[in-house]
PDB file of N, CA and C in Angstrom:
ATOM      1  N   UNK A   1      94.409 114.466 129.673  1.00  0.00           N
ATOM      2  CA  UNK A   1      94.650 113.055 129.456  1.00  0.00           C
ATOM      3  C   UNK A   1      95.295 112.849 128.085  1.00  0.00           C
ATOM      4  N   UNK A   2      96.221 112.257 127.835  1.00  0.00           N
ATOM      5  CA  UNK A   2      96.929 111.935 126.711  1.00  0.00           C
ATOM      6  C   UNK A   2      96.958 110.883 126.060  1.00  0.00           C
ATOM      7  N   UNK A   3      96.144 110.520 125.065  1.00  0.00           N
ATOM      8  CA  UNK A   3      95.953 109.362 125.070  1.00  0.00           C
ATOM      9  C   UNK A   3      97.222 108.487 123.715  1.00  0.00           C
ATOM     10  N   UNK A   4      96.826 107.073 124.088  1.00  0.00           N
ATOM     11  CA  UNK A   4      98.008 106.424 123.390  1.00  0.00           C
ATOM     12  C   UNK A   4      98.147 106.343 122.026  1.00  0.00           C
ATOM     13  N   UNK A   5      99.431 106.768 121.306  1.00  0.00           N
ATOM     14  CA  UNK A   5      99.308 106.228 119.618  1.00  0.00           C
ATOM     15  C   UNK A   5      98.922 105.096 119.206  1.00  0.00           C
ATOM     16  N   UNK A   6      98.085 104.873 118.412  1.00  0.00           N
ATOM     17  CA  UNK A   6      97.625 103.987 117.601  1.00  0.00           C
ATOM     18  C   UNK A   6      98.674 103.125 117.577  1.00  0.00           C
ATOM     19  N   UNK A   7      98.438 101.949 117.281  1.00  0.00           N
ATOM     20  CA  UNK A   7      99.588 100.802 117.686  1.00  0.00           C
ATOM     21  C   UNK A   7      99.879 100.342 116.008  1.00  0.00           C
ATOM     22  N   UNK A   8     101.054  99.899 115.654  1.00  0.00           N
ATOM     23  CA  UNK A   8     101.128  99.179 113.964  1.00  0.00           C
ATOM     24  C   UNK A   8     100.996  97.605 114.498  1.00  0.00           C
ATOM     25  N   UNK A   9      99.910  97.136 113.737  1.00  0.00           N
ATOM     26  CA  UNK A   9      99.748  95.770 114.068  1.00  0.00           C
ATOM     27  C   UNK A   9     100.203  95.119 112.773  1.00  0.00           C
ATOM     28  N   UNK A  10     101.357  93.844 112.854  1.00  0.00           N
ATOM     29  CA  UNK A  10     101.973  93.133 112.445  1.00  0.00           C
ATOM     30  C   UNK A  10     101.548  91.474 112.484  1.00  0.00           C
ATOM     31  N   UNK A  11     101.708  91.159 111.352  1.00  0.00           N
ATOM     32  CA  UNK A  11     101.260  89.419 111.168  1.00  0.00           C
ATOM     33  C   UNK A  11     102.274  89.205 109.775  1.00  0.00           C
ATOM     34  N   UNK A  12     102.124  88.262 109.929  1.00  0.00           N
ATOM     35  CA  UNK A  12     102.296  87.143 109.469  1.00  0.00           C
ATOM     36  C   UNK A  12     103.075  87.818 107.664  1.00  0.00           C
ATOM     37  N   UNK A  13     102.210  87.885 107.337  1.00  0.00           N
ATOM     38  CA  UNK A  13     102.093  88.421 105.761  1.00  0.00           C
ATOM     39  C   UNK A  13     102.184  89.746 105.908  1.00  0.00           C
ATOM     40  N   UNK A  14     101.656  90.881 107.025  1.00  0.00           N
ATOM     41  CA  UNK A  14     101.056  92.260 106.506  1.00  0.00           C
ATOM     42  C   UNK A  14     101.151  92.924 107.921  1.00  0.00           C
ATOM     43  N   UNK A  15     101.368  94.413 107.539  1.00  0.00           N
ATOM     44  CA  UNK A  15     101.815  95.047 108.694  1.00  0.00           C
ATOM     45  C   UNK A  15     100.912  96.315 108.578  1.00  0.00           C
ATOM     46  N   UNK A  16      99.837  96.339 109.149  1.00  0.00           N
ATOM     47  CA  UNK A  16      98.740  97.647 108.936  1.00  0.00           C
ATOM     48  C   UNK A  16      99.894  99.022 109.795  1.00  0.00           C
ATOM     49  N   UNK A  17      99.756 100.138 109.236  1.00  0.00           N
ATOM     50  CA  UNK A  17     100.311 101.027 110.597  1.00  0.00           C
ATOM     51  C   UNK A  17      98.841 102.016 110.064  1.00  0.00           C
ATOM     52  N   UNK A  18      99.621 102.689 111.317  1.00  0.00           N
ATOM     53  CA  UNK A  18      98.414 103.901 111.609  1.00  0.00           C
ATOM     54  C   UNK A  18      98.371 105.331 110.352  1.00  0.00           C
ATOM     55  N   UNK A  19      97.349 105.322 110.143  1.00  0.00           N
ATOM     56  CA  UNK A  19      97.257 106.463 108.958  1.00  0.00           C
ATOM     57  C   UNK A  19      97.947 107.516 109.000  1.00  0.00           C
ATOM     58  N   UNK A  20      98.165 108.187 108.102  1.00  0.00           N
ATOM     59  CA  UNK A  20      99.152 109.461 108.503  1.00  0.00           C
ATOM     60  C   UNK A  20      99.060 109.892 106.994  1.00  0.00           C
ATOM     61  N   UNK A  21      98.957 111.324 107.291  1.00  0.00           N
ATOM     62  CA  UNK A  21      98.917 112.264 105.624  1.00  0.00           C
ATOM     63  C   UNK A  21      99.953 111.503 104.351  1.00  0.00           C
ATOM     64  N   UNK A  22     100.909 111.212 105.177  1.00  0.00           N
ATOM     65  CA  UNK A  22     101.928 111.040 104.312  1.00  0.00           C
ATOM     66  C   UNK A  22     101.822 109.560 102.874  1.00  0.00           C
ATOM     67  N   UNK A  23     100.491 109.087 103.641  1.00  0.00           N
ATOM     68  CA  UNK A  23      99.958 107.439 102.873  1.00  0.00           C
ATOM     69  C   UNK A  23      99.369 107.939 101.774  1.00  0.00           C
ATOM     70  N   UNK A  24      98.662 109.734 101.438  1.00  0.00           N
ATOM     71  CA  UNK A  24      97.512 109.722 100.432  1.00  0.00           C
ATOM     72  C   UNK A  24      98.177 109.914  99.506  1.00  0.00           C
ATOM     73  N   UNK A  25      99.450 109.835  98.845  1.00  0.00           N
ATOM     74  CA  UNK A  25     100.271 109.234  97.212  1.00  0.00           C
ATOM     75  C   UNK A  25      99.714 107.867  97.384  1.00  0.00           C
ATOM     76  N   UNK A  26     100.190 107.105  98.191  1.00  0.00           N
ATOM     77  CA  UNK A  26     100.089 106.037  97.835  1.00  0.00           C
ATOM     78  C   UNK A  26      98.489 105.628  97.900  1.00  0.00           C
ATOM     79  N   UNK A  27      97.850 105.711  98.856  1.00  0.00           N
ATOM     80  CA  UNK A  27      96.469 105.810  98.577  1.00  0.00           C
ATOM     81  C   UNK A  27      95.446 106.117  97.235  1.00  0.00           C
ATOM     82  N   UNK A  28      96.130 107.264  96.879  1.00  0.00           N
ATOM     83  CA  UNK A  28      95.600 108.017  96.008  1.00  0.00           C
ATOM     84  C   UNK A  28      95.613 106.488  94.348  1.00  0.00           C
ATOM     85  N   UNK A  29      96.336 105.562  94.308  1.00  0.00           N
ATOM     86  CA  UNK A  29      96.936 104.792  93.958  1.00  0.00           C
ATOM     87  C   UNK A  29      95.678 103.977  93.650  1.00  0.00           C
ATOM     88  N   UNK A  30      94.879 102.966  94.706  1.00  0.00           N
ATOM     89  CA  UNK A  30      93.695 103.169  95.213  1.00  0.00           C
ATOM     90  C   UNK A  30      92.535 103.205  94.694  1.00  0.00           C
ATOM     91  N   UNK A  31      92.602 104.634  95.769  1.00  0.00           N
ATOM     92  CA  UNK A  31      91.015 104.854  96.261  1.00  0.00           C
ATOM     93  C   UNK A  31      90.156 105.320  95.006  1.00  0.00           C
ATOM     94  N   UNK A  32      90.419 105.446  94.314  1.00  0.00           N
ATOM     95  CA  UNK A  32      89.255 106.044  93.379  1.00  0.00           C
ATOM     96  C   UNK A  32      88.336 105.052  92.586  1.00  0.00           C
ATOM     97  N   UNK A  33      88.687 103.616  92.759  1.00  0.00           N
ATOM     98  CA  UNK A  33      87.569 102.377  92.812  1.00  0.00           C
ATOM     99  C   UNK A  33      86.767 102.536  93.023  1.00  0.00           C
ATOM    100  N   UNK A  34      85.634 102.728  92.180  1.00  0.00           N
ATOM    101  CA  UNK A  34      84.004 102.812  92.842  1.00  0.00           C
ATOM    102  C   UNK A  34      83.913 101.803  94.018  1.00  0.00           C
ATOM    103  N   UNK A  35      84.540 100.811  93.294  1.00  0.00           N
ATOM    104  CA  UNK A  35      83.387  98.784  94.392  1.00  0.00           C
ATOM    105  C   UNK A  35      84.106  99.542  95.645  1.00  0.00           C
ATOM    106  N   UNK A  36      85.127 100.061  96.080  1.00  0.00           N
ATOM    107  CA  UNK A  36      85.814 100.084  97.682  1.00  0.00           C
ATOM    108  C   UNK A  36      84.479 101.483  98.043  1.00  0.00           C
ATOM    109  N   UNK A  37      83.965 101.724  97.539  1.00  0.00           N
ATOM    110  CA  UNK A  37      83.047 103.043  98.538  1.00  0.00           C
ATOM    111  C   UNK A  37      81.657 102.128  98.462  1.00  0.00           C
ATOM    112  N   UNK A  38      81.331 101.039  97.720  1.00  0.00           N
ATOM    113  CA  UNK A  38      79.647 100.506  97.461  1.00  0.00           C
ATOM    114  C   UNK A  38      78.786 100.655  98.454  1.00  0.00           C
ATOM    115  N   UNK A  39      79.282 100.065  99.386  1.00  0.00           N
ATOM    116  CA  UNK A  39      78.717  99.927 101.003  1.00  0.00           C
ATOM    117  C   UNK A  39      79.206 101.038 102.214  1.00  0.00           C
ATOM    118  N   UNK A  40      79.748 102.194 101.531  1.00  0.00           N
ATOM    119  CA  UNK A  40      79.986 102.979 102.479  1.00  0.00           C
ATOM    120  C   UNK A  40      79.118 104.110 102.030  1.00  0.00           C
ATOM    121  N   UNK A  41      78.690 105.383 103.387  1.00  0.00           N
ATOM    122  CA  UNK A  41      78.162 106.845 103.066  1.00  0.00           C
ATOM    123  C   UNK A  41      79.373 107.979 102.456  1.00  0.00           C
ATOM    124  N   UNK A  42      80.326 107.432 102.360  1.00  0.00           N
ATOM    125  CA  UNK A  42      81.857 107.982 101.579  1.00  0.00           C
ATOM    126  C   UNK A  42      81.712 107.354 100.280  1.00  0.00           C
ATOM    127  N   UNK A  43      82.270 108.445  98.973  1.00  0.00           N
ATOM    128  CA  UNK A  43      82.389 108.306  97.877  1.00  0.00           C
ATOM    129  C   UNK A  43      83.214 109.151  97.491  1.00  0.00           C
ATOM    130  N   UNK A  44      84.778 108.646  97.254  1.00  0.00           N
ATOM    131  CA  UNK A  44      86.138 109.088  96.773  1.00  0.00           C
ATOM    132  C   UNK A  44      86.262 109.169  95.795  1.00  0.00           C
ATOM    133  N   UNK A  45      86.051 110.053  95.063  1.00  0.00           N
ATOM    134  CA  UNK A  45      86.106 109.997  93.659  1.00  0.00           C
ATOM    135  C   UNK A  45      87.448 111.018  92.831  1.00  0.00           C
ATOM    136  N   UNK A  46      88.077 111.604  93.905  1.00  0.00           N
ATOM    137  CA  UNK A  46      89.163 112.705  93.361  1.00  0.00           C
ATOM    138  C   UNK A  46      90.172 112.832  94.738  1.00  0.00           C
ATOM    139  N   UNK A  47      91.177 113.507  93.888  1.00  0.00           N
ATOM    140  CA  UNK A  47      92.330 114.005  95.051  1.00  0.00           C
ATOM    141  C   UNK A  47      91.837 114.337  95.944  1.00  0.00           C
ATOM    142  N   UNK A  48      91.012 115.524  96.251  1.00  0.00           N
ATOM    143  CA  UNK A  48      90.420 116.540  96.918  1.00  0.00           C
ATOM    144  C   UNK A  48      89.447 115.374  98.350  1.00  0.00           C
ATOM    145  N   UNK A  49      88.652 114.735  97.731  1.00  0.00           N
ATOM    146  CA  UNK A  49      88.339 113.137  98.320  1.00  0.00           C
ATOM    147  C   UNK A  49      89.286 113.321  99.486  1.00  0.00           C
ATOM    148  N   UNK A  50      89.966 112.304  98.861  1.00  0.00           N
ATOM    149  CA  UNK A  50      90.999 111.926  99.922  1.00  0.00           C
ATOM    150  C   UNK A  50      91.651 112.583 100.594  1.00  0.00           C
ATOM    151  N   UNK A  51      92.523 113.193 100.498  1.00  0.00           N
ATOM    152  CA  UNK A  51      92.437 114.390 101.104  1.00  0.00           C
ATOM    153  C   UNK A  51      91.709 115.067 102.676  1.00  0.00           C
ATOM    154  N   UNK A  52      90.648 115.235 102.068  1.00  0.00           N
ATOM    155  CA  UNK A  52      89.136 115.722 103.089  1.00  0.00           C
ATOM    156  C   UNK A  52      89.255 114.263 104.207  1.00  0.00           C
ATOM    157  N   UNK A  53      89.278 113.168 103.385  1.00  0.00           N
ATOM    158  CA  UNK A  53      88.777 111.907 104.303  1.00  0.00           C
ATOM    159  C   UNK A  53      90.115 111.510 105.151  1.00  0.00           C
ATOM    160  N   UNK A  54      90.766 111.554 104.315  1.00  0.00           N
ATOM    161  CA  UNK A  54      92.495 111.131 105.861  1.00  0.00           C
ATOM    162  C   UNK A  54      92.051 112.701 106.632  1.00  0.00           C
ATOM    163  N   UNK A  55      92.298 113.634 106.426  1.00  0.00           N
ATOM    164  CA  UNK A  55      92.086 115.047 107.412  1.00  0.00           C
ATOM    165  C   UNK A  55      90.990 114.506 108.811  1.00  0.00           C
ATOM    166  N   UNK A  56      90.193 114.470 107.798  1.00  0.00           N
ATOM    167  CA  UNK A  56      89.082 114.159 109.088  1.00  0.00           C
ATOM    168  C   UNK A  56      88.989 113.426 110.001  1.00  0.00           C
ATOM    169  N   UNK A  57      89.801 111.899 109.480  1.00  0.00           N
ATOM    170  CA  UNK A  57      89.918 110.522 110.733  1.00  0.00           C
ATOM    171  C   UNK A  57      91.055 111.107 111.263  1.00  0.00           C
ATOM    172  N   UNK A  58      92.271 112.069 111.059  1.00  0.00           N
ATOM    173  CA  UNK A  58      92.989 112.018 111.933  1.00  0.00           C
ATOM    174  C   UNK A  58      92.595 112.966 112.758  1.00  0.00           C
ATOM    175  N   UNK A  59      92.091 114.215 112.417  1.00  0.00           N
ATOM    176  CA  UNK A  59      91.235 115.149 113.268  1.00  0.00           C
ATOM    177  C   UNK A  59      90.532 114.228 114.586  1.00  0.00           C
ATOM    178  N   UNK A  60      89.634 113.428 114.189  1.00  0.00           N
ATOM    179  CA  UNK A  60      88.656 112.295 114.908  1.00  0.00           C
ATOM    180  C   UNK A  60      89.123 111.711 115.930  1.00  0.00           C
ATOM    181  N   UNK A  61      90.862 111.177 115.067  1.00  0.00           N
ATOM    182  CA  UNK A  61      91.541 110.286 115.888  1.00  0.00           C
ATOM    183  C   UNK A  61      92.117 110.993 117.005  1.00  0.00           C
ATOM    184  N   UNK A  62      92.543 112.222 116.829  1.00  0.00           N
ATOM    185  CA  UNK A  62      93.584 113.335 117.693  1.00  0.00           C
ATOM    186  C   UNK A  62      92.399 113.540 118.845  1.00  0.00           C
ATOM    187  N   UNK A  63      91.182 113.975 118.698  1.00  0.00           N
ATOM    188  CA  UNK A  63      90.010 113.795 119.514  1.00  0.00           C
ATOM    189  C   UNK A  63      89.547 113.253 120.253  1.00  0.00           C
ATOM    190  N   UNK A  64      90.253 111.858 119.970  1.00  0.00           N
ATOM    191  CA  UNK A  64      89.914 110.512 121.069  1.00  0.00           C
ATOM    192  C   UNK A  64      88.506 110.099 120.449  1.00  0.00           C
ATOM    193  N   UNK A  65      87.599 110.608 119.466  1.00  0.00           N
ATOM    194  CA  UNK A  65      86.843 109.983 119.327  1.00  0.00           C
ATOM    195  C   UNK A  65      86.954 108.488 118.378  1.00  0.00           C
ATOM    196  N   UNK A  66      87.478 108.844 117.578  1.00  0.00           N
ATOM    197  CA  UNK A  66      87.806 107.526 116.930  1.00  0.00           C
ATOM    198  C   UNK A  66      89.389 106.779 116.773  1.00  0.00           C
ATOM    199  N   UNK A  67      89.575 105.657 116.190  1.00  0.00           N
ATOM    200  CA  UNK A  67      91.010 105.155 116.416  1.00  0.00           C
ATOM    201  C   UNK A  67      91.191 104.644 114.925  1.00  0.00           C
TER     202      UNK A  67
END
């Protein structure tokens, strides 16, 4: 079963697309804000971080388990 690419959803102001290795420069930009991890079991604190964490949702995503 093959399932479908993630869709880029578009509005108004802002155009989310689907993650892809190629975002963690700009990410990297970012993520290393403590307040964006407060409420999460993730804590980005370095390259290496991020890195690990895009790898894994797209791993997840390629899986069909997550989107």
């Amino acid at each position: 079963m093959t399932l479908p690419a993630p869709p880029a959803l578009t509005g108004r102001i802002v155009r989310l697309l689907p993650m892809d290795l190629a975002h963690i420069p700009a990410l990297s930009e970012i993520a290393f804000e403590p307040s964006l991890w407060k409420w999460t079991p993730t804590a980005i604190t370095q390259q290496a971080d991020l890195e690990t964490y895009v790898s894994e949702a797209l791993a997840l995503q390629k899986s069909g388990s997550q989107i």
